[in-house]
PDB file of N, CA and C in Angstrom:
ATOM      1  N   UNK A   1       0.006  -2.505  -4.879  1.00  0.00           N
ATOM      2  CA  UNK A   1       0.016  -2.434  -3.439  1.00  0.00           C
ATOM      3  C   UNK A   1      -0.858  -3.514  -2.831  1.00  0.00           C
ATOM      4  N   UNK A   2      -2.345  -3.634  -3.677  1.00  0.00           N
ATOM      5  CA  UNK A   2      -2.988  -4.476  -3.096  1.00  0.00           C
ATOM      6  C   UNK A   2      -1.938  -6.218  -2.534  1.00  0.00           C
ATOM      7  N   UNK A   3      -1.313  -6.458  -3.646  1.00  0.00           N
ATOM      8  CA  UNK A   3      -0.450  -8.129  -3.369  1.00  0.00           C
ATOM      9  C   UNK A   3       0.188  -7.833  -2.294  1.00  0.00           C
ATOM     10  N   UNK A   4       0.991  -6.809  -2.169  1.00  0.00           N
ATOM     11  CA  UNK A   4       2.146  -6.858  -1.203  1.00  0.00           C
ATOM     12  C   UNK A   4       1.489  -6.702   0.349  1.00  0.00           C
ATOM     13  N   UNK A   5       0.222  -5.975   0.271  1.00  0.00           N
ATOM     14  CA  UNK A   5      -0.507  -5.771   1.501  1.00  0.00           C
ATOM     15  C   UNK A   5      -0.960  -7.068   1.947  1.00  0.00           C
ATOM     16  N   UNK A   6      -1.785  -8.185   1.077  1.00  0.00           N
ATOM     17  CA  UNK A   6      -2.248  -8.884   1.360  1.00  0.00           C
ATOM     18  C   UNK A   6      -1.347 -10.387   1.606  1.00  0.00           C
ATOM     19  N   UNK A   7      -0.528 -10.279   0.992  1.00  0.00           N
ATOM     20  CA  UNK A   7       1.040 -11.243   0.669  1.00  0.00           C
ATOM     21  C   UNK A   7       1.074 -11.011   2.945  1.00  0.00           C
ATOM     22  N   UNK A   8       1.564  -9.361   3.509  1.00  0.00           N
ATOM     23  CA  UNK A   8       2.228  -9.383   4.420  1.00  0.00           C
ATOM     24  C   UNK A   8       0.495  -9.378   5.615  1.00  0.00           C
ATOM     25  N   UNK A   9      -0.396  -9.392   5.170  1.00  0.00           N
ATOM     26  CA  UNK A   9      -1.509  -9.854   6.218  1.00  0.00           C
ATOM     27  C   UNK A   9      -1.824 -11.295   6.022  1.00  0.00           C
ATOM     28  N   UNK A  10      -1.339 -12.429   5.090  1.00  0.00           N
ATOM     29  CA  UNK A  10      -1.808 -13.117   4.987  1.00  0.00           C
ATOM     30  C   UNK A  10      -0.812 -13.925   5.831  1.00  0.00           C
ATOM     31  N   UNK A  11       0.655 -13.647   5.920  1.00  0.00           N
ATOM     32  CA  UNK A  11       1.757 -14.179   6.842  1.00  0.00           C
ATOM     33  C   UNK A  11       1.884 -13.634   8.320  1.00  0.00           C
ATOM     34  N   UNK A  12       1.134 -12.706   8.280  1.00  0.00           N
ATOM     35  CA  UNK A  12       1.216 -12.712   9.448  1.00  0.00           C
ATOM     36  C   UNK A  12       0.232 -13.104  10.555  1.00  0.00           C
ATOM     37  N   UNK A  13      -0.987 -13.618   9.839  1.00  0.00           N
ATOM     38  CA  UNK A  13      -2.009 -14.765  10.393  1.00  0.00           C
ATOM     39  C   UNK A  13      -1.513 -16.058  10.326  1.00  0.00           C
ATOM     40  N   UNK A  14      -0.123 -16.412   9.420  1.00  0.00           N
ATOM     41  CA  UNK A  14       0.212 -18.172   9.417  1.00  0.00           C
ATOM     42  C   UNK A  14      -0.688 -18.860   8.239  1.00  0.00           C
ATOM     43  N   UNK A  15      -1.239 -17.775   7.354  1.00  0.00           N
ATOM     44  CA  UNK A  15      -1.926 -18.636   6.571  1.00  0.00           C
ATOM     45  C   UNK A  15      -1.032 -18.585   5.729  1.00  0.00           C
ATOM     46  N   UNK A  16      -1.459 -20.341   5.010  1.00  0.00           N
ATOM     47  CA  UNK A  16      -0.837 -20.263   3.272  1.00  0.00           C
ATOM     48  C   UNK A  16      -1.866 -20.030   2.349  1.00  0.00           C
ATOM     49  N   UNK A  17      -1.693 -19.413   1.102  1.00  0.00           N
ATOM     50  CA  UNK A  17      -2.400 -19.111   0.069  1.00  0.00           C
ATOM     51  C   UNK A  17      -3.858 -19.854   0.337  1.00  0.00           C
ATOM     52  N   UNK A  18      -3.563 -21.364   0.168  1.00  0.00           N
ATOM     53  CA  UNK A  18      -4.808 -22.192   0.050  1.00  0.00           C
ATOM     54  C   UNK A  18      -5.806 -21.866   0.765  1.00  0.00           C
ATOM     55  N   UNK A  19      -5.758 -21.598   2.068  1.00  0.00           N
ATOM     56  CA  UNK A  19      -6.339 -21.585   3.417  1.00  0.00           C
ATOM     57  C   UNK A  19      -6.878 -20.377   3.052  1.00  0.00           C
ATOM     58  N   UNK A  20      -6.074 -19.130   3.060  1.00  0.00           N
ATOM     59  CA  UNK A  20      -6.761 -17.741   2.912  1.00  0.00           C
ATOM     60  C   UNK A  20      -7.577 -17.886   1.734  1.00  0.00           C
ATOM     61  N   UNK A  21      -7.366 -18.702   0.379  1.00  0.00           N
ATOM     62  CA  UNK A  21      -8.081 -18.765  -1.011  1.00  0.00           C
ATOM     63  C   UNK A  21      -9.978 -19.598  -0.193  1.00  0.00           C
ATOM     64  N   UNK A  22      -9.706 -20.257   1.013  1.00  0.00           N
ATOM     65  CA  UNK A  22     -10.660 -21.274   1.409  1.00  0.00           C
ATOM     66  C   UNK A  22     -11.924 -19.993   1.959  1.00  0.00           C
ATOM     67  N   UNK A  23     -11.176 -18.964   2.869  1.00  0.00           N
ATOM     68  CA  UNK A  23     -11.945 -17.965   3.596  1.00  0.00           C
ATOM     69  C   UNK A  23     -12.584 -17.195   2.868  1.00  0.00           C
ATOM     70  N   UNK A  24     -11.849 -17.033   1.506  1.00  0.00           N
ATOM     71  CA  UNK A  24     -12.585 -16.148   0.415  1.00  0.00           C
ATOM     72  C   UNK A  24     -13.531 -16.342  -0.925  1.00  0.00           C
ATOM     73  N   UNK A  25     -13.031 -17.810  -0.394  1.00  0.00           N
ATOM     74  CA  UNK A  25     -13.876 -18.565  -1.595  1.00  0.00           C
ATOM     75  C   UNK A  25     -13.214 -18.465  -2.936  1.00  0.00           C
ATOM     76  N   UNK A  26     -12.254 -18.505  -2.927  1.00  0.00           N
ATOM     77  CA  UNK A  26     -11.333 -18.381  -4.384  1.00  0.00           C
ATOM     78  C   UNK A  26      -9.882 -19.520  -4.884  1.00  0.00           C
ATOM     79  N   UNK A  27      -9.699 -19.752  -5.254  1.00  0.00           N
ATOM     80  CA  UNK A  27      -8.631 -20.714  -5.054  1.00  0.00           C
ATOM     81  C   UNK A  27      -6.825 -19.908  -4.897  1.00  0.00           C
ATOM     82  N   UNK A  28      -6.411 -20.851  -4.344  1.00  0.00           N
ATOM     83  CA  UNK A  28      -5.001 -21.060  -4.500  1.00  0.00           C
ATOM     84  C   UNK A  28      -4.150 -20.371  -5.057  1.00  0.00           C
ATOM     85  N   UNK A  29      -4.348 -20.423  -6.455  1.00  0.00           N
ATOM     86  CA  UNK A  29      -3.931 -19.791  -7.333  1.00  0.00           C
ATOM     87  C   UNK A  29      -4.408 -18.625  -7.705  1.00  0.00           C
ATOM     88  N   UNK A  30      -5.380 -17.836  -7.520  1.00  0.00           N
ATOM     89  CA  UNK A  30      -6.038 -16.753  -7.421  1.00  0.00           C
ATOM     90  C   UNK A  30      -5.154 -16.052  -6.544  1.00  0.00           C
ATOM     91  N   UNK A  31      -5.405 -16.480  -5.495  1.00  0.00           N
ATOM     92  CA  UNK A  31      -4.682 -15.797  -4.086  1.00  0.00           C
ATOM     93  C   UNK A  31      -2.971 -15.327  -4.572  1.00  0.00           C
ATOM     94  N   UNK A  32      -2.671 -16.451  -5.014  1.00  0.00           N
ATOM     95  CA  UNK A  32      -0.877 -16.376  -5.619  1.00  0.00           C
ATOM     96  C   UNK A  32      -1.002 -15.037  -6.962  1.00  0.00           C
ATOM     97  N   UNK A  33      -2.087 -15.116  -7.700  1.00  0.00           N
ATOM     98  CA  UNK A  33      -1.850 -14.111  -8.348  1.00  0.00           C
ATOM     99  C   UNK A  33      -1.949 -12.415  -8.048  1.00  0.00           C
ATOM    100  N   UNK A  34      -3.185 -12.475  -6.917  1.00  0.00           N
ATOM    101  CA  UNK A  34      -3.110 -11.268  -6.512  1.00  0.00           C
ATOM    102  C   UNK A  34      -1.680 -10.874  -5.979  1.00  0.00           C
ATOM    103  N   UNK A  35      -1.266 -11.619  -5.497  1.00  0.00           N
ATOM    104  CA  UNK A  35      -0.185 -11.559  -4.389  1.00  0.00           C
ATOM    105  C   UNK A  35       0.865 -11.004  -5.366  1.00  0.00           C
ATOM    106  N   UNK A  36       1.395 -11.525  -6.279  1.00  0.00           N
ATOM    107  CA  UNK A  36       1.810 -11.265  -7.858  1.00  0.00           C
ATOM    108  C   UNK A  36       1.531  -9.900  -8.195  1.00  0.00           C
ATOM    109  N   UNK A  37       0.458  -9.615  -8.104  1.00  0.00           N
ATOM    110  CA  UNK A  37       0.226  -8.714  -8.998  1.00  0.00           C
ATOM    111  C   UNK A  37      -0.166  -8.435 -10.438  1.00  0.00           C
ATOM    112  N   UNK A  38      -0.635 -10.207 -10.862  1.00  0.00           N
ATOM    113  CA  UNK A  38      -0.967 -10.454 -11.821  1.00  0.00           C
ATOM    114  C   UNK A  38      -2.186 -10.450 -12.324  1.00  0.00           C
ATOM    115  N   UNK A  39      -3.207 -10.707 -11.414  1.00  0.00           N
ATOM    116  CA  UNK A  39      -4.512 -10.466 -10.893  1.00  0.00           C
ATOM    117  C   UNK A  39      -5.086  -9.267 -10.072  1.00  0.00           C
ATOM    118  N   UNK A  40      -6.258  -8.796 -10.265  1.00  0.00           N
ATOM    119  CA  UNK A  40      -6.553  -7.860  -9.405  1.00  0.00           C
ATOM    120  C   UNK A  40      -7.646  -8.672  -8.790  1.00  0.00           C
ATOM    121  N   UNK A  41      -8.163  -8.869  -7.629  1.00  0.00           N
ATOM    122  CA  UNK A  41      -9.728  -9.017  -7.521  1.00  0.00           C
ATOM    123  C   UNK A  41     -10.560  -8.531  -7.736  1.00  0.00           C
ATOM    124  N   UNK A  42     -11.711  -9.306  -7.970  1.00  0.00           N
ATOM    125  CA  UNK A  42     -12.969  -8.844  -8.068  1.00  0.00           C
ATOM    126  C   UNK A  42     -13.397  -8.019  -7.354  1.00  0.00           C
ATOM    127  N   UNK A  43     -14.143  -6.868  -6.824  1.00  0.00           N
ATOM    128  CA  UNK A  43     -14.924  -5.622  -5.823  1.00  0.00           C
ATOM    129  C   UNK A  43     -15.197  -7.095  -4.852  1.00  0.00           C
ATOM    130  N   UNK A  44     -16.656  -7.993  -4.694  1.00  0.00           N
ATOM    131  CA  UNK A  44     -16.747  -8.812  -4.188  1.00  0.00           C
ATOM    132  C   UNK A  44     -15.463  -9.806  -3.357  1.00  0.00           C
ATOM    133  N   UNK A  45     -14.799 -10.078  -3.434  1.00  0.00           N
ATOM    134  CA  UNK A  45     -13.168 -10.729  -3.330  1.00  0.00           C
ATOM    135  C   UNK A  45     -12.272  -9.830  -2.639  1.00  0.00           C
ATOM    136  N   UNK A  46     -12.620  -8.684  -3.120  1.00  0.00           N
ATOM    137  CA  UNK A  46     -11.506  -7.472  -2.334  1.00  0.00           C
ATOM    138  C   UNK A  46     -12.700  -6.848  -0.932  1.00  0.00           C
ATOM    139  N   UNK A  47     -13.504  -7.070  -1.050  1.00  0.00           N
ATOM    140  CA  UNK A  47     -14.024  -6.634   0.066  1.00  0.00           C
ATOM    141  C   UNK A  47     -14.015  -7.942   1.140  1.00  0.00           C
ATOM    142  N   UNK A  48     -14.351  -8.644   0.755  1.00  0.00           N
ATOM    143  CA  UNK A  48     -14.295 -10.100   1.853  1.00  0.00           C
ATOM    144  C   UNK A  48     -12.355 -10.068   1.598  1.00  0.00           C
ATOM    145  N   UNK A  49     -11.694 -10.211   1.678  1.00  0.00           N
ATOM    146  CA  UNK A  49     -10.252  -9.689   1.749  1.00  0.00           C
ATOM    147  C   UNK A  49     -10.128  -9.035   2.920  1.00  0.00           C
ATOM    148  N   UNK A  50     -10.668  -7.478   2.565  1.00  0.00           N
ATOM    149  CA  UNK A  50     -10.306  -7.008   3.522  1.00  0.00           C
ATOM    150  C   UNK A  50     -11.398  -6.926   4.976  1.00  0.00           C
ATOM    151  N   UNK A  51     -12.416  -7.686   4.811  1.00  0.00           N
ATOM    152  CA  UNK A  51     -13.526  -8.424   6.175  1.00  0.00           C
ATOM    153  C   UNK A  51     -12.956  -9.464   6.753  1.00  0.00           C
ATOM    154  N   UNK A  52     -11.966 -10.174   5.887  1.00  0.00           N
ATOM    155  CA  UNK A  52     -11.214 -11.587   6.687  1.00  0.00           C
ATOM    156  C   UNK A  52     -10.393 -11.187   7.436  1.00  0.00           C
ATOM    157  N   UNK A  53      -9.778 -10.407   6.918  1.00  0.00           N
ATOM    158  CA  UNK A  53      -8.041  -9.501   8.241  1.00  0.00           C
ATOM    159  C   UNK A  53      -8.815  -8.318   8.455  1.00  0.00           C
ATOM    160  N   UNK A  54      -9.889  -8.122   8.675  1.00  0.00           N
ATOM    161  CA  UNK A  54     -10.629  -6.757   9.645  1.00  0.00           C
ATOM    162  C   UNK A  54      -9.249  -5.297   9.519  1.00  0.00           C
ATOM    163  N   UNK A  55      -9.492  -5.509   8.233  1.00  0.00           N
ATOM    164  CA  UNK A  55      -8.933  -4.112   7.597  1.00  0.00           C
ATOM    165  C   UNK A  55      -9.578  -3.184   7.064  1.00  0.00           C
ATOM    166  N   UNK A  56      -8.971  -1.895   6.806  1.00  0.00           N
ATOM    167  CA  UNK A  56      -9.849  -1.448   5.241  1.00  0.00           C
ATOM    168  C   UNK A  56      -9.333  -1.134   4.278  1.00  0.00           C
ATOM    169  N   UNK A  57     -10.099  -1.369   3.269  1.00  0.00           N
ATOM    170  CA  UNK A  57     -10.056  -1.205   1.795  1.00  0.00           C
ATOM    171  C   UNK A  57      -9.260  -0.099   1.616  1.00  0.00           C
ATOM    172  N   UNK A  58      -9.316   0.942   2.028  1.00  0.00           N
ATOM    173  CA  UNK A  58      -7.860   1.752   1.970  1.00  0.00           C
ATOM    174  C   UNK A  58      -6.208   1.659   2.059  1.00  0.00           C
ATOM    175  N   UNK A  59      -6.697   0.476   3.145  1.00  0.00           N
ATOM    176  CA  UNK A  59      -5.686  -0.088   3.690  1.00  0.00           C
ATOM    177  C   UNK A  59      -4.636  -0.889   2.876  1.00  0.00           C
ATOM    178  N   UNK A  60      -5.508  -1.963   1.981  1.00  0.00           N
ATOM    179  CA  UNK A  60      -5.034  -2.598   1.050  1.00  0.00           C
ATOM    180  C   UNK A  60      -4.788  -2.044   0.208  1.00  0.00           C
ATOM    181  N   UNK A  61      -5.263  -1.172  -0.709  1.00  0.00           N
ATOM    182  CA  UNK A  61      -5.058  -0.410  -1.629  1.00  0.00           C
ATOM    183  C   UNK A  61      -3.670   1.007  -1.097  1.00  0.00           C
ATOM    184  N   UNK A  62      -3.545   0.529  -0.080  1.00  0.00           N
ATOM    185  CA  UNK A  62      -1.985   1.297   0.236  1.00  0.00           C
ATOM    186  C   UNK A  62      -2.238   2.616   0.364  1.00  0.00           C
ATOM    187  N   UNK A  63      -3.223   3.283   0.459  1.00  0.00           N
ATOM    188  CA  UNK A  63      -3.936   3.885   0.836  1.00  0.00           C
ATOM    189  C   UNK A  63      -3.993   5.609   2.778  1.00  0.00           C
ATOM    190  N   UNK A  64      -3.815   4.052   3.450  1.00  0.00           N
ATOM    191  CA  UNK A  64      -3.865   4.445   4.510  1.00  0.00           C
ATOM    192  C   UNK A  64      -2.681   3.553   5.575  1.00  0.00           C
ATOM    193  N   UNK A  65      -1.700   4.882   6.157  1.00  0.00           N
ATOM    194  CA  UNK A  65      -1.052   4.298   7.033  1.00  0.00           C
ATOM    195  C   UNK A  65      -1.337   5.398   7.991  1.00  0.00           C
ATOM    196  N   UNK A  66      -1.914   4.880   9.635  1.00  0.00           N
ATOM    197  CA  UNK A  66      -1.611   6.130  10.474  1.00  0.00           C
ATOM    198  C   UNK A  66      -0.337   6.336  10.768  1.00  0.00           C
ATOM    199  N   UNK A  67      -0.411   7.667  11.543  1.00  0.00           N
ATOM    200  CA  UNK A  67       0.956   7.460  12.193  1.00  0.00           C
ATOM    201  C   UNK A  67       0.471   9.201  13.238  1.00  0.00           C
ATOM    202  N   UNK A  68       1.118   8.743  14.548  1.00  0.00           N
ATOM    203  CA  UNK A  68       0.804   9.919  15.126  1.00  0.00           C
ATOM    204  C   UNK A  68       2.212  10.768  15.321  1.00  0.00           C
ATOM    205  N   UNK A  69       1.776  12.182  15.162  1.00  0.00           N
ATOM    206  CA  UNK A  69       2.580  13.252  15.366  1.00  0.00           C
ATOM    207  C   UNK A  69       3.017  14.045  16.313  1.00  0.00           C
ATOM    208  N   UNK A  70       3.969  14.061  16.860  1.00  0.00           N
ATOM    209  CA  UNK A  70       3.873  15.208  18.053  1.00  0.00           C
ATOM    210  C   UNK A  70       5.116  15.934  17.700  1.00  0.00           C
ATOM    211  N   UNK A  71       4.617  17.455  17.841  1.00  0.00           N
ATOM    212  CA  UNK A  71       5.853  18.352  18.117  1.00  0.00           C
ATOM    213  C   UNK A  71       5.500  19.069  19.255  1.00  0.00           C
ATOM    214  N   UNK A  72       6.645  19.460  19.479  1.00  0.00           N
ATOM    215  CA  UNK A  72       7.556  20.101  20.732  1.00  0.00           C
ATOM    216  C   UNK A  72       6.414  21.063  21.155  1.00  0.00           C
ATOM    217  N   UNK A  73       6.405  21.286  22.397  1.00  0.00           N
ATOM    218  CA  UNK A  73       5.323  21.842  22.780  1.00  0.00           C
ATOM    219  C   UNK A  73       3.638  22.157  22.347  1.00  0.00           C
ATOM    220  N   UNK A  74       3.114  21.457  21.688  1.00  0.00           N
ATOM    221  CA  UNK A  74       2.125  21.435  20.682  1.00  0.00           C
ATOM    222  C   UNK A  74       1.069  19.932  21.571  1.00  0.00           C
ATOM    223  N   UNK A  75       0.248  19.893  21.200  1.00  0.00           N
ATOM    224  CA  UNK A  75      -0.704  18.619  21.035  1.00  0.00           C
ATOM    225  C   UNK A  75      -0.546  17.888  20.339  1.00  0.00           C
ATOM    226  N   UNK A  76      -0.560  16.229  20.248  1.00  0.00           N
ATOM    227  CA  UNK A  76      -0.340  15.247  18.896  1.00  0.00           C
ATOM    228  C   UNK A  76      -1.564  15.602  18.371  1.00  0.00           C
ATOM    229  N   UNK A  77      -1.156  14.671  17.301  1.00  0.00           N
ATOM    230  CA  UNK A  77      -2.347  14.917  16.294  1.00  0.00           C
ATOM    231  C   UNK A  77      -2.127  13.427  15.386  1.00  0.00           C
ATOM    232  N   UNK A  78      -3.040  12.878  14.767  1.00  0.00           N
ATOM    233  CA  UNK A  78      -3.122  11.606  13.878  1.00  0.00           C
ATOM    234  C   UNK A  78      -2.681  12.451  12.221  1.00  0.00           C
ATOM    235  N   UNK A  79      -2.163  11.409  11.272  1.00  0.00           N
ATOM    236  CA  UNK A  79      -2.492  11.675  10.151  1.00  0.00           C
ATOM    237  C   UNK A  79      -1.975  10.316   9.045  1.00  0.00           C
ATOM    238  N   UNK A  80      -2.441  10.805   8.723  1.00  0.00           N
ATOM    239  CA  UNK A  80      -2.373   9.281   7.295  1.00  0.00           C
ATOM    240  C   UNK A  80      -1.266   9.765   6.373  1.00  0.00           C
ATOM    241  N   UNK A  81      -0.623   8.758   6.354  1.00  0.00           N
ATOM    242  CA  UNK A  81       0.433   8.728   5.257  1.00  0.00           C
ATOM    243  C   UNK A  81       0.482   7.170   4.287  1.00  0.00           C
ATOM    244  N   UNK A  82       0.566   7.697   3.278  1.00  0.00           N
ATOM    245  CA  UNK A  82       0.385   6.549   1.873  1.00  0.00           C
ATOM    246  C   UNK A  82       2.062   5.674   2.606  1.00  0.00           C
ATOM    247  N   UNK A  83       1.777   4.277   1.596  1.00  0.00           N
ATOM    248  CA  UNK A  83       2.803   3.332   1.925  1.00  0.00           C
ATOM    249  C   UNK A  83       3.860   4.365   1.352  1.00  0.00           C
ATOM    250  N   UNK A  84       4.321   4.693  -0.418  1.00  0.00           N
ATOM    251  CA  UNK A  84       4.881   4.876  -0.929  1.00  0.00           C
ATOM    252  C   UNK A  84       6.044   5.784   0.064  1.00  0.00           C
ATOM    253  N   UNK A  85       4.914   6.574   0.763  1.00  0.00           N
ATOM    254  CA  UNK A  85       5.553   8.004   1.037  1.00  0.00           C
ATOM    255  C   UNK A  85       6.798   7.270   2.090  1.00  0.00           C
ATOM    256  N   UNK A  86       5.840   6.388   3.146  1.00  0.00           N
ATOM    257  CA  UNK A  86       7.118   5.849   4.017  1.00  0.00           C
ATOM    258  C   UNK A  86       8.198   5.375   3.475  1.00  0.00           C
ATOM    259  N   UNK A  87       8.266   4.510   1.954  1.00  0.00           N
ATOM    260  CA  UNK A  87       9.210   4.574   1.399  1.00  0.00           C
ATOM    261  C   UNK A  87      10.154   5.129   0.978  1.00  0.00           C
ATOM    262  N   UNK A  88      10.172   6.306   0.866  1.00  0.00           N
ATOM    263  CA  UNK A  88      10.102   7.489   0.189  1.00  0.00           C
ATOM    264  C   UNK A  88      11.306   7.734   1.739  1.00  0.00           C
ATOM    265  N   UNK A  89      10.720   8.151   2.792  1.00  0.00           N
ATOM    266  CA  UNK A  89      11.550   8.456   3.539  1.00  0.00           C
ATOM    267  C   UNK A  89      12.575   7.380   4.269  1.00  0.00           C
ATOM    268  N   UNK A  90      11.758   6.103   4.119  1.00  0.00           N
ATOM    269  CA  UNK A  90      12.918   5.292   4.679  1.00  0.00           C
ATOM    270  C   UNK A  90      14.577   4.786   3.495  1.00  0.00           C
ATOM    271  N   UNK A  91      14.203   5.315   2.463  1.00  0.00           N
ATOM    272  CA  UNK A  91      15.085   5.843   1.316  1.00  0.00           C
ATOM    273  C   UNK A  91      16.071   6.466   1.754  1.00  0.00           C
ATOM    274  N   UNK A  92      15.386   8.068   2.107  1.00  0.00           N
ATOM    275  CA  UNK A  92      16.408   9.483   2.637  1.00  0.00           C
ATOM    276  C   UNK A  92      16.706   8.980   3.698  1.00  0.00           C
ATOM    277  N   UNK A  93      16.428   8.053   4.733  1.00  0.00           N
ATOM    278  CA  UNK A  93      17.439   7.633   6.111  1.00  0.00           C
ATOM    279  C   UNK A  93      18.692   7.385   5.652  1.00  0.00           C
ATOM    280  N   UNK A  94      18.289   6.215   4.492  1.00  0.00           N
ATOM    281  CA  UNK A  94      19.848   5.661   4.448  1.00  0.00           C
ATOM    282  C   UNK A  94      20.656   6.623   3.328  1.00  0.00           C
ATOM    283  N   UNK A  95      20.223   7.506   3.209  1.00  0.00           N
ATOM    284  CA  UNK A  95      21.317   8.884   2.780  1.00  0.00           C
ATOM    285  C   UNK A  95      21.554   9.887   3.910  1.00  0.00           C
ATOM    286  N   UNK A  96      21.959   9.839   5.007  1.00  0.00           N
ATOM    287  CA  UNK A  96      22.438  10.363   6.277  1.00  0.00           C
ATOM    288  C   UNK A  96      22.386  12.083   5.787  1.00  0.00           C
ATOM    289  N   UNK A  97      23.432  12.261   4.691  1.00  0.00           N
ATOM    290  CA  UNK A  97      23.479  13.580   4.308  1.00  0.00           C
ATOM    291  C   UNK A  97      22.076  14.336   3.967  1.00  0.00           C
ATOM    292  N   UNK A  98      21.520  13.859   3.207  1.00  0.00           N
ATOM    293  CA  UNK A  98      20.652  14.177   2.197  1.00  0.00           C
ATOM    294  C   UNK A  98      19.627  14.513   3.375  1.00  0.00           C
ATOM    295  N   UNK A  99      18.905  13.614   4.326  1.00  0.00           N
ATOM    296  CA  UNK A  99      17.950  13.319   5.007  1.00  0.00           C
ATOM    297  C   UNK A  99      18.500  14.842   5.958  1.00  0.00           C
ATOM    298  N   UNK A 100      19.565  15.163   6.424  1.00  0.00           N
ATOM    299  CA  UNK A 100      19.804  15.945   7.861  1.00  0.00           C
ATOM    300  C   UNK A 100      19.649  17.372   6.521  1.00  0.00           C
ATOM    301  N   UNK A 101      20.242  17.424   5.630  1.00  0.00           N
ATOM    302  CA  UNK A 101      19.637  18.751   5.038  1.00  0.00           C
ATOM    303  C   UNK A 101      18.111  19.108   4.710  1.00  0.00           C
ATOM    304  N   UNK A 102      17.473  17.876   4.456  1.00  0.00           N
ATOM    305  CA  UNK A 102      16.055  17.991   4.525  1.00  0.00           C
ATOM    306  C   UNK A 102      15.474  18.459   5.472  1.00  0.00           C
ATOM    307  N   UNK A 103      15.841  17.597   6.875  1.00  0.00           N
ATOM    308  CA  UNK A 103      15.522  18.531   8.345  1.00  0.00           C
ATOM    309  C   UNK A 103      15.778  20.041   8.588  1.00  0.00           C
ATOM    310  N   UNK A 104      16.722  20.045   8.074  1.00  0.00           N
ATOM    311  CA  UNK A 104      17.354  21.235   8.721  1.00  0.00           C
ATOM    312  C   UNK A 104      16.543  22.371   7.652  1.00  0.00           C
ATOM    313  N   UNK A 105      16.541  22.145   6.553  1.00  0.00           N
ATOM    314  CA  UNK A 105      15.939  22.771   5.432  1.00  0.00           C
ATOM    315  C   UNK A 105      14.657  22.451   4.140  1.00  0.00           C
ATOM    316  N   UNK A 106      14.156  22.120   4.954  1.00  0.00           N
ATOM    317  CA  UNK A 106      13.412  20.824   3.553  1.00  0.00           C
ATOM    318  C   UNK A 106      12.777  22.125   2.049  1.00  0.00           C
ATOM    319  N   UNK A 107      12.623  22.721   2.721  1.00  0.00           N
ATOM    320  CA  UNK A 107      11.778  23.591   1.308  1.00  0.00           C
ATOM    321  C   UNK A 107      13.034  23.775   0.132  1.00  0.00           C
ATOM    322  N   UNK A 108      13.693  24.310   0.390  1.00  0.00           N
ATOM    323  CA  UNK A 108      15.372  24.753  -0.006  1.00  0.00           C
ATOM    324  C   UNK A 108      16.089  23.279  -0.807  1.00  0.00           C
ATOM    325  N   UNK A 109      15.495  22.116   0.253  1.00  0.00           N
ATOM    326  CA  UNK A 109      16.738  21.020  -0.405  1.00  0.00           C
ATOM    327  C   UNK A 109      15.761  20.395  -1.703  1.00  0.00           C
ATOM    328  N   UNK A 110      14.600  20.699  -1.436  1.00  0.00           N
ATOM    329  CA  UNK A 110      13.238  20.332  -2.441  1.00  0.00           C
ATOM    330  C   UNK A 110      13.510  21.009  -4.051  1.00  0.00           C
ATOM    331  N   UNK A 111      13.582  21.980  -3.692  1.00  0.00           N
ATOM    332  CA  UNK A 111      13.828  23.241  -4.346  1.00  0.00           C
ATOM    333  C   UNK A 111      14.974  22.723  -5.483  1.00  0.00           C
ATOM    334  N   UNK A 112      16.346  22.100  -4.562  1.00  0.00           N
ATOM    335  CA  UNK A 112      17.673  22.018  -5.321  1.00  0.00           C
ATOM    336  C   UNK A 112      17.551  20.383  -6.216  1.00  0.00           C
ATOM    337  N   UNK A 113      16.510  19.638  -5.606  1.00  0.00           N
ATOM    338  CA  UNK A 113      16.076  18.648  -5.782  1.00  0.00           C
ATOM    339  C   UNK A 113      15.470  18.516  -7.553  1.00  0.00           C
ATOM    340  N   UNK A 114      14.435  19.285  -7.027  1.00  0.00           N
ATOM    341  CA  UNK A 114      13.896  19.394  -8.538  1.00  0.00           C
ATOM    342  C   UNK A 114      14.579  20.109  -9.546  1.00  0.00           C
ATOM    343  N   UNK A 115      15.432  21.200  -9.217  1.00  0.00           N
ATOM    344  CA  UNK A 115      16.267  21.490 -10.414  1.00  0.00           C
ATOM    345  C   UNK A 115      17.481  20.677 -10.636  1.00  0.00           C
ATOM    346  N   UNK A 116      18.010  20.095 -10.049  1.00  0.00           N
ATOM    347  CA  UNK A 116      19.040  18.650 -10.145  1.00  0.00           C
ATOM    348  C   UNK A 116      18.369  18.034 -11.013  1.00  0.00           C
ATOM    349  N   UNK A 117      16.954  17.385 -10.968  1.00  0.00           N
ATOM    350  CA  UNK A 117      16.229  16.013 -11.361  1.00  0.00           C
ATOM    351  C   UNK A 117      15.577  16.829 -12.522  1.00  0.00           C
ATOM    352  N   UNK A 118      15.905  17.939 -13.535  1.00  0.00           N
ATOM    353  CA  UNK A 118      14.604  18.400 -14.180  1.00  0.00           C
ATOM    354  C   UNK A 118      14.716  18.343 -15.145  1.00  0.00           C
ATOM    355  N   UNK A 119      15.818  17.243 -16.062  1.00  0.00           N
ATOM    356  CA  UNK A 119      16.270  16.609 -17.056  1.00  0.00           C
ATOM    357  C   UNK A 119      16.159  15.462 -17.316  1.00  0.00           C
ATOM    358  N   UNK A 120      15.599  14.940 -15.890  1.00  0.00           N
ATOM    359  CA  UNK A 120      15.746  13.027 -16.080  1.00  0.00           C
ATOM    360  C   UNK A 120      14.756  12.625 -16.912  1.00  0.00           C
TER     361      UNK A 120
END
C-alpha cells in the first residue's frame, strides 16, 4: 500500500521521482522502488514521506480513509475505512446484482457467501 499511496501523492504534487527522492534525501531510484514495492523505507524515510505531503503514517500504510456517514434521520458521524475495504466495495458496484442483495440483505447474502466460497 505504502508505493501505491505514495506513487498517487507524489503525482498529484507534479513531482517526478527525482525531485520527491531530493525532499527526502534519498535517490531516484529508491523512490522508484518504494513505489514498486520492492523496497520498503526506512522508519526515518517513511516519516519525512509522510511530513513532505502533510499526511499520516496511517495514511500511507493504507491504513486510514475517512469517510462521513449519514443515515436517514440520525446525526452523521465520521469513520475510517481501510483502502482495501473501498475496494472491496467498488468491486460489488460493478456486480449490480450481487451489490442490491447486499443492501437489501447483507447479513443473509454474507452468510450464502461464505458457504459458496468454503471450498476455495
Amino acid at each position: 500500500m505504502i508505493g501505491k499511496r505514495l506513487k498517487e501523492l507524489r503525482l498529484s504534487q507534479n513531482l517526478n521521482q527525482e525531485e520527491l527522492g531530493r525532499l527526502v534525501n534519498v535517490t531516484k531510484v529508491s523512490i522508484c522502488c518504494y513505489e514498486s514495492g520492492k523496497r520498503t523505507p526506512n522508519l526515518e524515510t517513511f516519516f519525512d514521506l509522510a511530513k513532505t505531503f502533510n499526511v499520516s503514517t496511517d495514511y500511507l500504510l493504507g491504513n486510514d480513509v475517512n469517510i462521513k456517514v449519514i443515515k436517514e434521520a440520525e446525526e452523521p458521524y465520521d469513520t475510517v475505512i481501510g483502502y482495501e475495504d473501498i475496494e472491496i466495495l467498488n468491486e460489488l458496484k460493478n456486480n449490480k446484482d450481487l451489490y442490491r442483495k447486499l443492501v437489501i440483505d447483507p447479513k443473509r447474502t454474507v452468510e450464502l457467501i461464505a458457504k459458496k466460497t468454503r471450498n476455495l
